[in-house]
Protein backbone atom coordinates (compact mmCIF):
# COMPACT_ATOMS: atom_id res chain seq x y z
CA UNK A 1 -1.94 1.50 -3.17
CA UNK A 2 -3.01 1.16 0.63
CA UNK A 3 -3.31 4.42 2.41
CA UNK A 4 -0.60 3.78 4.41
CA UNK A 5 2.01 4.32 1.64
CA UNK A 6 0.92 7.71 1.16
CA UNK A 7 2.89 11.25 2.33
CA UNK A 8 -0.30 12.37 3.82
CA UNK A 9 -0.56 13.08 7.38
CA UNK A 10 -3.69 11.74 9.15
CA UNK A 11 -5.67 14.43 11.34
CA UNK A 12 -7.46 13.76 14.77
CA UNK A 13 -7.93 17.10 15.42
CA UNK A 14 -11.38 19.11 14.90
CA UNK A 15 -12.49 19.30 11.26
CA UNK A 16 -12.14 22.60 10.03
CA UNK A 17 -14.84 24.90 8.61
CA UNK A 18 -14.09 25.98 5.28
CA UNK A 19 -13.18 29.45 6.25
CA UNK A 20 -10.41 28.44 8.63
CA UNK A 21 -8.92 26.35 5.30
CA UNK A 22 -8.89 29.57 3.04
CA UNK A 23 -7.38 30.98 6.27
CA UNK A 24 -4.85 28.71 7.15
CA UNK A 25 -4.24 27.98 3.39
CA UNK A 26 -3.85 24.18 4.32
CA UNK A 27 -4.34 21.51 1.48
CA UNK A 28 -6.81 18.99 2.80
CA UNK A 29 -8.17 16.04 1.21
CA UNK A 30 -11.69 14.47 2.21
CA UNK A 31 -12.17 10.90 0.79
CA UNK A 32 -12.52 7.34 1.78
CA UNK A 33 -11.16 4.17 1.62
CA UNK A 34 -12.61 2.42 -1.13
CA UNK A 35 -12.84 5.20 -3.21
CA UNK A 36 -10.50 5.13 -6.54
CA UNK A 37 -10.15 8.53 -7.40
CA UNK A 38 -9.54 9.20 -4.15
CA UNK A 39 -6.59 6.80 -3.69
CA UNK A 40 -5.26 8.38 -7.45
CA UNK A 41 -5.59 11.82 -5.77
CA UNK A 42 -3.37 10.78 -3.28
CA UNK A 43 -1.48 8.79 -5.71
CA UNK A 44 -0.80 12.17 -7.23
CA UNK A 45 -0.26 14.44 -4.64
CA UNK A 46 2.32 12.08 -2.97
CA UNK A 47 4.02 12.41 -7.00
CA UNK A 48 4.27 15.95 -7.12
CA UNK A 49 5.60 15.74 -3.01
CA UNK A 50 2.39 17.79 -2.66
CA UNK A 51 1.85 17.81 1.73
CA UNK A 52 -2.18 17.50 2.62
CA UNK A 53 -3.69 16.44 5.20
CA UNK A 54 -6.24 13.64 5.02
CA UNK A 55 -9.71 13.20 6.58
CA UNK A 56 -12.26 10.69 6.38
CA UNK A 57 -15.91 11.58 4.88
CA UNK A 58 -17.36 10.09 7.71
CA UNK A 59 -16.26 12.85 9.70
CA UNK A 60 -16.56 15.76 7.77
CA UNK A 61 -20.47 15.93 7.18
CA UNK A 62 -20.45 19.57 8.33
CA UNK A 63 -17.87 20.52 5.82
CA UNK A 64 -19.23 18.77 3.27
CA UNK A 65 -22.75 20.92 3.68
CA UNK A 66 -20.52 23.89 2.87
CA UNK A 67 -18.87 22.69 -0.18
CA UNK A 68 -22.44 20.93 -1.59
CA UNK A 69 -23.51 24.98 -0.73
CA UNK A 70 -20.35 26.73 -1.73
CA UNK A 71 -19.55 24.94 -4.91
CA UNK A 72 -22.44 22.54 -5.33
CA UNK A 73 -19.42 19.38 -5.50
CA UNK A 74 -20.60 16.08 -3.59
CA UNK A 75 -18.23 13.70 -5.11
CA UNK A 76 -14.90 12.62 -3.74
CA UNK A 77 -12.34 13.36 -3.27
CA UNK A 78 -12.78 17.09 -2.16
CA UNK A 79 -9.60 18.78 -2.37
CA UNK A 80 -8.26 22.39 -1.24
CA UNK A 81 -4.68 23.42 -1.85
CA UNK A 82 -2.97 25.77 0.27
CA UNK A 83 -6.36 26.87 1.29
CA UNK A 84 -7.86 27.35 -2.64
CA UNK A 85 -10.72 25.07 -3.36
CA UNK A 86 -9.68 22.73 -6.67
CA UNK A 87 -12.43 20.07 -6.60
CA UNK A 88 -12.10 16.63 -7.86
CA UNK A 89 -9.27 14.17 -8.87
CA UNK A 90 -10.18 15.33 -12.70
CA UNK A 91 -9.93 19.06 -11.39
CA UNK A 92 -6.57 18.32 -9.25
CA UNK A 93 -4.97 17.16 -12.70
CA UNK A 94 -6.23 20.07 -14.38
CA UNK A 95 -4.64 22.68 -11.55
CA UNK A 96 -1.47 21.38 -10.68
């Protein structure tokens, strides 16, 4: 599946600190391209008409210190729903 048949909305905005997720209580995926779990995460999400918003781990090095501190996770995807921190695709499956 490309990324462009996904339901998730593509961010060019600031990336936010994890804080301002909790916050907000905004679902956010961080991932990449080539990345399969990543794609089945969105696979997934899009399934259960789950809304997130998607940003590339290119441009989330800052955030990704935090959860590497946080929760000690530095796979992909990293995913937060409605501001809770779930984890992985494996962990995604597991909470929804």
């Amino acid at each position: 599946m490309s990324i462009t048949e996904t339901n998730y909305e593509m961010k060019e905005e600031k990336i936010p600190t994890e804080s301002i997720i909790q916050m907000e209580k905004r679902s956010i995926l961080i991932g990449f391209d080539e990345c399969p779990y990543c794609q089945q995460a969105m696979a997934y999400l899009d399934d259960q008409q789950i809304p997130y918003d998607y940003f590339e781990r290119k441009d989330t090095i800052e955030l990704q210190k935090e959860v590497l501190q946080n929760h000690k996770h530095k796979t992909f995807p990293m995913i937060w729903l409605k501001g809770e921190w779930v984890g992985g695709f494996d962990n995604l499956k597991q909470h929804i």
